[in-house]
PDB file of N, CA and C in Angstrom:
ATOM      1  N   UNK A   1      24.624  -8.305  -7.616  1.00  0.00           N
ATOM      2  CA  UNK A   1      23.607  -8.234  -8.636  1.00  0.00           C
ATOM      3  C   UNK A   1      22.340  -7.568  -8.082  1.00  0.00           C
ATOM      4  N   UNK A   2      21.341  -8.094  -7.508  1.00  0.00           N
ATOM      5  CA  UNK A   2      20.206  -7.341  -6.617  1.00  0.00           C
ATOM      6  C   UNK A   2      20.961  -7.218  -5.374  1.00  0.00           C
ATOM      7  N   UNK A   3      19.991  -5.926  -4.959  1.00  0.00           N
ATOM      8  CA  UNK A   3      20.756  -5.141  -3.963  1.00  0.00           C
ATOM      9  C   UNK A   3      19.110  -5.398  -2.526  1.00  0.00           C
ATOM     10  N   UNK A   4      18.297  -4.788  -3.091  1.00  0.00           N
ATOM     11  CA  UNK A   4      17.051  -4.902  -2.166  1.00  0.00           C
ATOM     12  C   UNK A   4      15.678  -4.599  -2.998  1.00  0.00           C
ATOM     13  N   UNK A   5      14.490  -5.180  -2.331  1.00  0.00           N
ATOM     14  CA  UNK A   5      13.102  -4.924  -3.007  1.00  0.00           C
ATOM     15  C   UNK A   5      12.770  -3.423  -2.801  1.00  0.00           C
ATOM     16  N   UNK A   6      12.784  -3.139  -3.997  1.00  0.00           N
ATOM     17  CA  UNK A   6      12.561  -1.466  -3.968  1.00  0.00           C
ATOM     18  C   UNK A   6      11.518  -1.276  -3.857  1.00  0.00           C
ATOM     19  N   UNK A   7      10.637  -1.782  -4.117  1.00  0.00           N
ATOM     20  CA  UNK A   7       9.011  -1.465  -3.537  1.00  0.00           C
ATOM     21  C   UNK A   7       8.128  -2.505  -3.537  1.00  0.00           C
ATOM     22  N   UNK A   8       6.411  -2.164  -3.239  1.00  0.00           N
ATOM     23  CA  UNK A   8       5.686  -3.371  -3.417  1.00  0.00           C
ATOM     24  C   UNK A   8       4.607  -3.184  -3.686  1.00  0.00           C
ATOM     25  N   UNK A   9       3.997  -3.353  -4.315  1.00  0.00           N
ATOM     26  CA  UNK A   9       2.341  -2.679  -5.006  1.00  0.00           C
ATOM     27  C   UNK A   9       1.572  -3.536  -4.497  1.00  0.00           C
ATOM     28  N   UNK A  10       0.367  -2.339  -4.084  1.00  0.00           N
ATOM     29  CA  UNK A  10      -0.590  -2.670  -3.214  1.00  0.00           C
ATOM     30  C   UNK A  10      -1.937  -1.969  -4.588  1.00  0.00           C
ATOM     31  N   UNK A  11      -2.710  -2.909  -4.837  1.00  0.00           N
ATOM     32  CA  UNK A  11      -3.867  -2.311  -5.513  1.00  0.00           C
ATOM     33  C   UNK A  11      -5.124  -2.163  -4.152  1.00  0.00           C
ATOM     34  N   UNK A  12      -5.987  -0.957  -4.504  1.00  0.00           N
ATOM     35  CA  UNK A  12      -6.984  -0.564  -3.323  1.00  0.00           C
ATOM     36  C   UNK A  12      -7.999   0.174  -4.168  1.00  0.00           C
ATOM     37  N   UNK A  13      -8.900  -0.341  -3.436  1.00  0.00           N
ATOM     38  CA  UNK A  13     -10.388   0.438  -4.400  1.00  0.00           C
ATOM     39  C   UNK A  13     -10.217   1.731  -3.428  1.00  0.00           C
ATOM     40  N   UNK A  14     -10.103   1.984  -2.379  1.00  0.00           N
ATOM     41  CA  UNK A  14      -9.941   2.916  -1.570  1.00  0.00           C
ATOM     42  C   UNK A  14      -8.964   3.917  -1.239  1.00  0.00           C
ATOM     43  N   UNK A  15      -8.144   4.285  -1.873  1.00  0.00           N
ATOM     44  CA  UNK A  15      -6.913   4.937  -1.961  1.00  0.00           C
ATOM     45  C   UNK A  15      -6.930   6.341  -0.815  1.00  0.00           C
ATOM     46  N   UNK A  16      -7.628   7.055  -0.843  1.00  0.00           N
ATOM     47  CA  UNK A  16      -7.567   7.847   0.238  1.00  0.00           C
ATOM     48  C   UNK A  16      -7.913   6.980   1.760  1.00  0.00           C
ATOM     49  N   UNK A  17      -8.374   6.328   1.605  1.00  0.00           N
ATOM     50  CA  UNK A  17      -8.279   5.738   2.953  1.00  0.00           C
ATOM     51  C   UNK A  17      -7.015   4.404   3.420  1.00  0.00           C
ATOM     52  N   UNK A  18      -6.848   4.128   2.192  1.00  0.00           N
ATOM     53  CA  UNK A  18      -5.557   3.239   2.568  1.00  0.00           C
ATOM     54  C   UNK A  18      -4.366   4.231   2.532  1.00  0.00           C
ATOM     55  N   UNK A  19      -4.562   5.545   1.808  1.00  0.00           N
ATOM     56  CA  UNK A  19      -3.134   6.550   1.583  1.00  0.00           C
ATOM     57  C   UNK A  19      -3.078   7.003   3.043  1.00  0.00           C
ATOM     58  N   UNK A  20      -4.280   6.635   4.211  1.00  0.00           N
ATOM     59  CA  UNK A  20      -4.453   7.712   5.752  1.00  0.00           C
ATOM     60  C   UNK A  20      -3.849   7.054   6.876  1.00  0.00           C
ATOM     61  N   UNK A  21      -4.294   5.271   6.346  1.00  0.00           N
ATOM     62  CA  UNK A  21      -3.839   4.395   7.348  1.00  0.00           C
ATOM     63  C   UNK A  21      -2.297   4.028   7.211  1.00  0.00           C
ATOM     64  N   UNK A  22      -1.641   4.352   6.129  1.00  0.00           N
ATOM     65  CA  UNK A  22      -0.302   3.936   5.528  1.00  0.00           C
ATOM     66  C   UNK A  22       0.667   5.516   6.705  1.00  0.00           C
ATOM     67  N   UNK A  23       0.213   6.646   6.203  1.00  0.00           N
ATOM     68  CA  UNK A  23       0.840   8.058   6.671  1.00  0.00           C
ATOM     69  C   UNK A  23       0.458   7.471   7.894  1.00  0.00           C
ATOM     70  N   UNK A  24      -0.606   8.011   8.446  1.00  0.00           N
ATOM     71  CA  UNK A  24      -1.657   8.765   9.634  1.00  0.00           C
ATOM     72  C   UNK A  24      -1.212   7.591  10.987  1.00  0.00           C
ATOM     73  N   UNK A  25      -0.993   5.924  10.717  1.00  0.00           N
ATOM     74  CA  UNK A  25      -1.485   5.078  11.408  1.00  0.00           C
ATOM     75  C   UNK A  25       0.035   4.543  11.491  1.00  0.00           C
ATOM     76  N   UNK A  26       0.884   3.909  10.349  1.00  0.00           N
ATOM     77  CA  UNK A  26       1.904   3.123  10.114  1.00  0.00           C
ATOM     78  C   UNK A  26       2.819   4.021  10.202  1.00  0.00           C
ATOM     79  N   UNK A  27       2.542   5.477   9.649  1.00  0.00           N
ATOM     80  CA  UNK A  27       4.068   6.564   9.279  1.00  0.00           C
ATOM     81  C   UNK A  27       4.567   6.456   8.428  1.00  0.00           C
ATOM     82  N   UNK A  28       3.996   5.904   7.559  1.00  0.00           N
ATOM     83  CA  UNK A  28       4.795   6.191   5.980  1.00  0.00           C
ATOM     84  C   UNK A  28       4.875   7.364   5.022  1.00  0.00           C
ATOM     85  N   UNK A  29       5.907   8.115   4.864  1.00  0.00           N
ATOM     86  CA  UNK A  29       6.134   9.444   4.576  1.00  0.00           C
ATOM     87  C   UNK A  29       5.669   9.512   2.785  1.00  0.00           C
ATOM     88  N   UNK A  30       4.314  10.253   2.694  1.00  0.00           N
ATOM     89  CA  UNK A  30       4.509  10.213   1.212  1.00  0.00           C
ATOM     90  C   UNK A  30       5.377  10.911  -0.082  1.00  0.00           C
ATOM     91  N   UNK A  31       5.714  10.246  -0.657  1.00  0.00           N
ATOM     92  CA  UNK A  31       6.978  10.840  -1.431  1.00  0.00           C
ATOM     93  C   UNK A  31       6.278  11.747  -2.903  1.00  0.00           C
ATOM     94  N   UNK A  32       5.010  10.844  -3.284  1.00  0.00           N
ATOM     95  CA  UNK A  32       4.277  11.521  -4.511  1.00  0.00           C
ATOM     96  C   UNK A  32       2.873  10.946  -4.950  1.00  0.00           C
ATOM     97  N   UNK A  33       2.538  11.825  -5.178  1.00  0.00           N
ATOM     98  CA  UNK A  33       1.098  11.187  -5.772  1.00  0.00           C
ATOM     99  C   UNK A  33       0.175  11.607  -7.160  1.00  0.00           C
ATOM    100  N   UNK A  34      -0.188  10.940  -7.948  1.00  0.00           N
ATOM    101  CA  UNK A  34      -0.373  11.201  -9.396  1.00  0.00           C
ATOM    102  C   UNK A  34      -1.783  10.360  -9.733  1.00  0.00           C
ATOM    103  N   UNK A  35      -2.190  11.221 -10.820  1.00  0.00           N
ATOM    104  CA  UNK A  35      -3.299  10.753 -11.591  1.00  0.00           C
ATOM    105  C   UNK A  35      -2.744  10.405 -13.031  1.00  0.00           C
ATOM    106  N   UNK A  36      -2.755   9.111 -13.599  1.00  0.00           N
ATOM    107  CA  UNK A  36      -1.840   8.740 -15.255  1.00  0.00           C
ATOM    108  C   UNK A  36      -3.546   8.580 -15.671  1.00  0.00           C
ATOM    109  N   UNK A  37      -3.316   9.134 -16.487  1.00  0.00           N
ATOM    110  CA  UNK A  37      -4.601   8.870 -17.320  1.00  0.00           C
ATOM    111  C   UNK A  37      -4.676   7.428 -18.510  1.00  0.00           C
ATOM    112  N   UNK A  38      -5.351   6.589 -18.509  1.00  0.00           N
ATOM    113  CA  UNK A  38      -5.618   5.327 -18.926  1.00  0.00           C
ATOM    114  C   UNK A  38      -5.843   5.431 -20.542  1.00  0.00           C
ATOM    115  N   UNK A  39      -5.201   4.514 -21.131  1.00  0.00           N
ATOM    116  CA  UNK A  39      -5.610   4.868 -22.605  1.00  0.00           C
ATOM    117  C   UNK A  39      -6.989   4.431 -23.267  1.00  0.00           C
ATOM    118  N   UNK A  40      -7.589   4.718 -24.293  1.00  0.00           N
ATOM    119  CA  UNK A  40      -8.561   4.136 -24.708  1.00  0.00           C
ATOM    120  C   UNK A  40     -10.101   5.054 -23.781  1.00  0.00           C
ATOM    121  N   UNK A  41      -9.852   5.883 -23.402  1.00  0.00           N
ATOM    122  CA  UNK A  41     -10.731   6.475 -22.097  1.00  0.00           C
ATOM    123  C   UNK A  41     -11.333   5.727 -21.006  1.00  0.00           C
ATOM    124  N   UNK A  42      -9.781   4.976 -20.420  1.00  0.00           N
ATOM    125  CA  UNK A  42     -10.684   3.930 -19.227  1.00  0.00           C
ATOM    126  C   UNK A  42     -10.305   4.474 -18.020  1.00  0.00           C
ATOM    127  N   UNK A  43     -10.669   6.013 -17.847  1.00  0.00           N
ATOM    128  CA  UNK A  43     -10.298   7.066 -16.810  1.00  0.00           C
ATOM    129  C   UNK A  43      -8.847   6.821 -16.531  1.00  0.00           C
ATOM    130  N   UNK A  44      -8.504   6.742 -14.993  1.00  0.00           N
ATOM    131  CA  UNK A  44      -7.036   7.038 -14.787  1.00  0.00           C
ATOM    132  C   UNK A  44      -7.104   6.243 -13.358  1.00  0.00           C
ATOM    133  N   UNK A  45      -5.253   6.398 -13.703  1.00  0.00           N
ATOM    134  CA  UNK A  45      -4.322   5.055 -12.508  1.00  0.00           C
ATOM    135  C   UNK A  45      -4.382   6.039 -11.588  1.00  0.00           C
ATOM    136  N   UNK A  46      -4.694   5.850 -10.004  1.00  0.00           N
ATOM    137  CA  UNK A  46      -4.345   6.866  -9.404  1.00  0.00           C
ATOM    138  C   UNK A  46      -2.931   6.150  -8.407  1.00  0.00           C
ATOM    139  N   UNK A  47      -2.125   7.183  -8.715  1.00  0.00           N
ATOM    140  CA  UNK A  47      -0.703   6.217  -7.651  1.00  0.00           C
ATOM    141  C   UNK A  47      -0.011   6.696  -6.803  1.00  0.00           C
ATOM    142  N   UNK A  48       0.075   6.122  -5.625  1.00  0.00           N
ATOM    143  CA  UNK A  48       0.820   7.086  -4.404  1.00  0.00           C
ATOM    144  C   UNK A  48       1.969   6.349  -3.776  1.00  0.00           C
ATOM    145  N   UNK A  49       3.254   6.693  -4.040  1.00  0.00           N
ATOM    146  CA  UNK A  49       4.518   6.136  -3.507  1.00  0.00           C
ATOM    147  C   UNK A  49       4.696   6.718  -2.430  1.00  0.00           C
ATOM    148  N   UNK A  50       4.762   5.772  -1.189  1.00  0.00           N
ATOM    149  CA  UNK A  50       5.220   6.056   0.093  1.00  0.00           C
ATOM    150  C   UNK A  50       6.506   4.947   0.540  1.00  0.00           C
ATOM    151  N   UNK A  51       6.613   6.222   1.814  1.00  0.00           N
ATOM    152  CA  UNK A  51       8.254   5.635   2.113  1.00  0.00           C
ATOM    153  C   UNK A  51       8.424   5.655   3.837  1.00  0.00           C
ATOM    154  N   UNK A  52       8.903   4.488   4.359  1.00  0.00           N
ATOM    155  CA  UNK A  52       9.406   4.081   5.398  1.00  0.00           C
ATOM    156  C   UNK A  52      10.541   3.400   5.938  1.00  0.00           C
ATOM    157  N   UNK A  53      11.841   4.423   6.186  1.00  0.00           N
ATOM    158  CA  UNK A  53      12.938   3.689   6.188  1.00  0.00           C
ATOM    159  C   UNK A  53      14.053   3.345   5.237  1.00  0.00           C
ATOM    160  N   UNK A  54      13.287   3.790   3.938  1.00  0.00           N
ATOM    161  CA  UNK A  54      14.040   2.953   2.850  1.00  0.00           C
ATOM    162  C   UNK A  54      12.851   1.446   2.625  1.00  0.00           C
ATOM    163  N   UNK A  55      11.673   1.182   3.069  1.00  0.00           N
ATOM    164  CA  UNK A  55      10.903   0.373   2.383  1.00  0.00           C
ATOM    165  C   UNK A  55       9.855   0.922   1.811  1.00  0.00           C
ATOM    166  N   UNK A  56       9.178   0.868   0.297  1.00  0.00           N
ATOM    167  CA  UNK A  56       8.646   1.336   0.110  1.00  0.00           C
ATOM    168  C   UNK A  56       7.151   0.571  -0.365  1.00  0.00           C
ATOM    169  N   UNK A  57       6.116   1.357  -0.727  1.00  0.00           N
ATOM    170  CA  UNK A  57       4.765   0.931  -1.027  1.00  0.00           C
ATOM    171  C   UNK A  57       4.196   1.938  -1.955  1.00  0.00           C
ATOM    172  N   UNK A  58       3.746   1.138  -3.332  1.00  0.00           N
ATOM    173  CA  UNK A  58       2.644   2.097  -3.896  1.00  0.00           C
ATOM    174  C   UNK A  58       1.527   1.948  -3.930  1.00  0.00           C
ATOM    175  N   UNK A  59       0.718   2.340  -3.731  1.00  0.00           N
ATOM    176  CA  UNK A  59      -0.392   2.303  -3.813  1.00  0.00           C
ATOM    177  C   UNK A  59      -0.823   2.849  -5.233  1.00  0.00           C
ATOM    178  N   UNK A  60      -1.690   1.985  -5.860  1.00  0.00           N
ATOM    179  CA  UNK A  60      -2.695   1.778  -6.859  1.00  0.00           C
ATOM    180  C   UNK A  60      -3.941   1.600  -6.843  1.00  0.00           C
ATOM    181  N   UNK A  61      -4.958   2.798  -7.458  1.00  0.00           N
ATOM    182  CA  UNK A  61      -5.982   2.618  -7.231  1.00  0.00           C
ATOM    183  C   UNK A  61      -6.643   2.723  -9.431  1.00  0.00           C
ATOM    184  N   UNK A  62      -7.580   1.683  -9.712  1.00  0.00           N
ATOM    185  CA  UNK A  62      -7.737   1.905 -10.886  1.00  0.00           C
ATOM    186  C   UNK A  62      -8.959   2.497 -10.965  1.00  0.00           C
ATOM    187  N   UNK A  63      -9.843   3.166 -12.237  1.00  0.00           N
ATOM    188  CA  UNK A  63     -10.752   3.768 -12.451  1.00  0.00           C
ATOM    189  C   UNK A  63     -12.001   2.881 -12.213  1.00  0.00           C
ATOM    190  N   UNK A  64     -11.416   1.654 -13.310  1.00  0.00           N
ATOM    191  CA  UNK A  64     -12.242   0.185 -13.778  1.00  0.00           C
ATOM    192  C   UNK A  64     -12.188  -0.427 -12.364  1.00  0.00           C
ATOM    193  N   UNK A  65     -13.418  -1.170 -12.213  1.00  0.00           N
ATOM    194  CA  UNK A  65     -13.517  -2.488 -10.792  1.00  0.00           C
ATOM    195  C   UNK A  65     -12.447  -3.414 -11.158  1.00  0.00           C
ATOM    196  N   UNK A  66     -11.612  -3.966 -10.346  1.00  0.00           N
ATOM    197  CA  UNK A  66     -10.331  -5.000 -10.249  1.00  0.00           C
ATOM    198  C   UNK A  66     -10.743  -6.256  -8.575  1.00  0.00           C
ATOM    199  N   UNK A  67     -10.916  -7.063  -9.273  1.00  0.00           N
ATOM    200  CA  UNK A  67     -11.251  -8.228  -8.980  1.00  0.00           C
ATOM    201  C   UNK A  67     -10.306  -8.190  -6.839  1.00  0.00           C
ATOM    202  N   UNK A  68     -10.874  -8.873  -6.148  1.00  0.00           N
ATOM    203  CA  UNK A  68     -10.284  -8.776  -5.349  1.00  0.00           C
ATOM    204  C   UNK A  68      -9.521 -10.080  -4.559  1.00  0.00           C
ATOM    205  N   UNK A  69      -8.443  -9.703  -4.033  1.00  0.00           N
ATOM    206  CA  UNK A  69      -7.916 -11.271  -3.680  1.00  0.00           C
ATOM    207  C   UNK A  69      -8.547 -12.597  -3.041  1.00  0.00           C
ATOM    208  N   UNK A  70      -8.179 -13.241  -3.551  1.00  0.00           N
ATOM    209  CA  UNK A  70      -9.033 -14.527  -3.419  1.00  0.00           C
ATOM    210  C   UNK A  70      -8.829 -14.924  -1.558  1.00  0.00           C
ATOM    211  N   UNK A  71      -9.855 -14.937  -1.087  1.00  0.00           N
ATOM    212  CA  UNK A  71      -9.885 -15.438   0.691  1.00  0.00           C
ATOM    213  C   UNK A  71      -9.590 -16.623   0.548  1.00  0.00           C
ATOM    214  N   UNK A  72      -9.003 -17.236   0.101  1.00  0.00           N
ATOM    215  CA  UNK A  72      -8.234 -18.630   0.210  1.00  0.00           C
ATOM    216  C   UNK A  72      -6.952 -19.089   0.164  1.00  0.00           C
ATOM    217  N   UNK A  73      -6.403 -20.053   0.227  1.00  0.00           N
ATOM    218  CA  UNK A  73      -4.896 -20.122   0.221  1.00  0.00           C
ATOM    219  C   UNK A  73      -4.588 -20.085  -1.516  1.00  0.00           C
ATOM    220  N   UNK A  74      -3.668 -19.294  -2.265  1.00  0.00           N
ATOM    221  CA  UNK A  74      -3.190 -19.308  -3.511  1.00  0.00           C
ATOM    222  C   UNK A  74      -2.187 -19.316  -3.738  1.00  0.00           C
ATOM    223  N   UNK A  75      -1.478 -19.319  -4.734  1.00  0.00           N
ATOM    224  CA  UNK A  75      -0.227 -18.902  -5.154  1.00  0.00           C
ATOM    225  C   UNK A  75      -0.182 -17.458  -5.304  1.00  0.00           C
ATOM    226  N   UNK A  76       1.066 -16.807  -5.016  1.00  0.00           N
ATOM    227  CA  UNK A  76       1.417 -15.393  -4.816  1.00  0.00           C
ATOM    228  C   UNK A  76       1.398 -14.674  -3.568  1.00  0.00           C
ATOM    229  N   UNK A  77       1.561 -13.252  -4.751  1.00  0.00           N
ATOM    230  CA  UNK A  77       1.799 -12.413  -2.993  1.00  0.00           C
ATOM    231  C   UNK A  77       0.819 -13.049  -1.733  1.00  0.00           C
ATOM    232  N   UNK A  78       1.278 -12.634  -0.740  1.00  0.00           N
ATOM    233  CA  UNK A  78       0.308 -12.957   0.903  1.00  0.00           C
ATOM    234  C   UNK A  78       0.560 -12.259   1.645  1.00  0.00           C
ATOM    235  N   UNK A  79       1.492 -11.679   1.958  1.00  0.00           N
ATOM    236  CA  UNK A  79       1.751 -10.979   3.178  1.00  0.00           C
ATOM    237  C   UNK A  79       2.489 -10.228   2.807  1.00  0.00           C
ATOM    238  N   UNK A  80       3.114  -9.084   3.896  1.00  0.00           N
ATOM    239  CA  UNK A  80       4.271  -8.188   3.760  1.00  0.00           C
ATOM    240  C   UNK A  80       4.251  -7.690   5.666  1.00  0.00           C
ATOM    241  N   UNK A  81       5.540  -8.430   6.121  1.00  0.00           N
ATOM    242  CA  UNK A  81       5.804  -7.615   7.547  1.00  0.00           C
ATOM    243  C   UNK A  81       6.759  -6.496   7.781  1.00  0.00           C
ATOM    244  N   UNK A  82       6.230  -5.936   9.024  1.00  0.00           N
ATOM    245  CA  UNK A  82       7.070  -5.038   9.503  1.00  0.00           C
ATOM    246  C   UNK A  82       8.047  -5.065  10.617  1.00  0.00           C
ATOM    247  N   UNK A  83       8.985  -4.725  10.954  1.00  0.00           N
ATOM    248  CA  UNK A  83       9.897  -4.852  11.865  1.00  0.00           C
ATOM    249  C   UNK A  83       9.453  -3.692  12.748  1.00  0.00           C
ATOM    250  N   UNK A  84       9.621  -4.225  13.805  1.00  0.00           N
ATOM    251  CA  UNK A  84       8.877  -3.029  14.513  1.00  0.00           C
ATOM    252  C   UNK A  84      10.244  -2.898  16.279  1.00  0.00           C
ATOM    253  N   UNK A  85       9.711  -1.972  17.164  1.00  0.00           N
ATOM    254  CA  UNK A  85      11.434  -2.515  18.315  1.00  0.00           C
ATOM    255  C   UNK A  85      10.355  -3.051  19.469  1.00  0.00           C
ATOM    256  N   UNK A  86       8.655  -3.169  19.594  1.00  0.00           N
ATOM    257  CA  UNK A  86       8.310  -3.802  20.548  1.00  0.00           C
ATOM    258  C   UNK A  86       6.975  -3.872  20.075  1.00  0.00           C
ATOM    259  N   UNK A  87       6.953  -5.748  19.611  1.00  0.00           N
ATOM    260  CA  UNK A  87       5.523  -5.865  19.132  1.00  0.00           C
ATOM    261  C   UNK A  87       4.556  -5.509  20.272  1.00  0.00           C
ATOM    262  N   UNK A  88       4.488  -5.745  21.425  1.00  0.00           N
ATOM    263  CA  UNK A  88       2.782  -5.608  22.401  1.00  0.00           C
ATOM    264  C   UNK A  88       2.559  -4.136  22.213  1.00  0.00           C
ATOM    265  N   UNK A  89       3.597  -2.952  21.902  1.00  0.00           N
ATOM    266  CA  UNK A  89       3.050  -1.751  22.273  1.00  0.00           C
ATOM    267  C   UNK A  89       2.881  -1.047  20.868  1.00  0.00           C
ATOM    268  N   UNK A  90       3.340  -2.083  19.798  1.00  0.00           N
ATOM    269  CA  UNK A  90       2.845  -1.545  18.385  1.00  0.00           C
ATOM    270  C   UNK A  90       1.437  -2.181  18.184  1.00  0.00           C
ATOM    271  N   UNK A  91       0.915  -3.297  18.935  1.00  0.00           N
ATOM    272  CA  UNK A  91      -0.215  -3.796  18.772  1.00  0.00           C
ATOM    273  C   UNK A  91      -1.248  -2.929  19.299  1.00  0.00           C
ATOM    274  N   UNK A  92      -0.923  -2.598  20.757  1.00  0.00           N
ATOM    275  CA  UNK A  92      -1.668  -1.594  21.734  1.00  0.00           C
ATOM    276  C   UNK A  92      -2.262  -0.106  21.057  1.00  0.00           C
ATOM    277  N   UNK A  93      -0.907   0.025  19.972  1.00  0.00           N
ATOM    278  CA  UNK A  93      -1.652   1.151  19.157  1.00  0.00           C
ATOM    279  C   UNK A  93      -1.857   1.538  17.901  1.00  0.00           C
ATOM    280  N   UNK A  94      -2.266  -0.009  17.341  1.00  0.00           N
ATOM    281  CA  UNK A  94      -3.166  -0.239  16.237  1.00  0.00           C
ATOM    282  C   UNK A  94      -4.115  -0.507  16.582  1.00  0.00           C
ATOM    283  N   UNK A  95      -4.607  -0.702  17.963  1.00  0.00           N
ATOM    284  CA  UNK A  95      -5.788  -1.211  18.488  1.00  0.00           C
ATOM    285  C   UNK A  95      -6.477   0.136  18.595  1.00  0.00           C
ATOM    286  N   UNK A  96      -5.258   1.628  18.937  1.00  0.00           N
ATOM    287  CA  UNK A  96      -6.391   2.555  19.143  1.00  0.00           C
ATOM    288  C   UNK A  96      -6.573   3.304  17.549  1.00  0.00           C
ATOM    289  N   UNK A  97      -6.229   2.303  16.537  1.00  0.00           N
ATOM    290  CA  UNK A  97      -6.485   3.567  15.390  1.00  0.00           C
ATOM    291  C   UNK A  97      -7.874   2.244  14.827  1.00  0.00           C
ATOM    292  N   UNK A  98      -8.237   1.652  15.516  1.00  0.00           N
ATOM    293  CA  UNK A  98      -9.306   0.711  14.747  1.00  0.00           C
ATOM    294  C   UNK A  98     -10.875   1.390  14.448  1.00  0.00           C
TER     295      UNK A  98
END
């Protein structure tokens, strides 16, 4: 019946800078990127599907301000990890893209 999570949406007020650290930092190959224009004139969705492996991420950025996740413990999404083949030297060089 389900096979695997085909993707995972990430909303970002910052989209070019989360689209730099996703490519530039993590290696996520971008597959496409689009402006949908919002109905009612509430500007436009901006959306960028990237790909690693076969896992994927979109990124969503909206026109309108969108509330930001609550710094506390909640219900819902929380996390998303990566498999990596040697955490100290994937740490070592996220430390130099800080």
């Amino acid at each position: 019946m389900f096979k695997k999570i085909d993707h995972v949406e990430i909303v970002t007020d910052q989209p070019d800078k989360s689209l730099d650290f996703y490519t530039n930092v993590l290696g996520f190959k971008l597959r496409f990127r689009d402006q949908v224009p919002q109905p009612g004139g509430g500007g436009s969705l901006d959306i960028a599907y990237l790909d690693l492996g076969g896992t994927a991420i979109e990124l969503l950025s909206y026109a309108k301000a969108v509330e930001p996740v609550p710094q506390k413990t909640h219900l819902g999404y929380r996390m998303m990890a990566f498999e990596v083949d040697d955490m100290m030297k994937t740490l070592a060089y996220l430390k130099t893209k800080a």
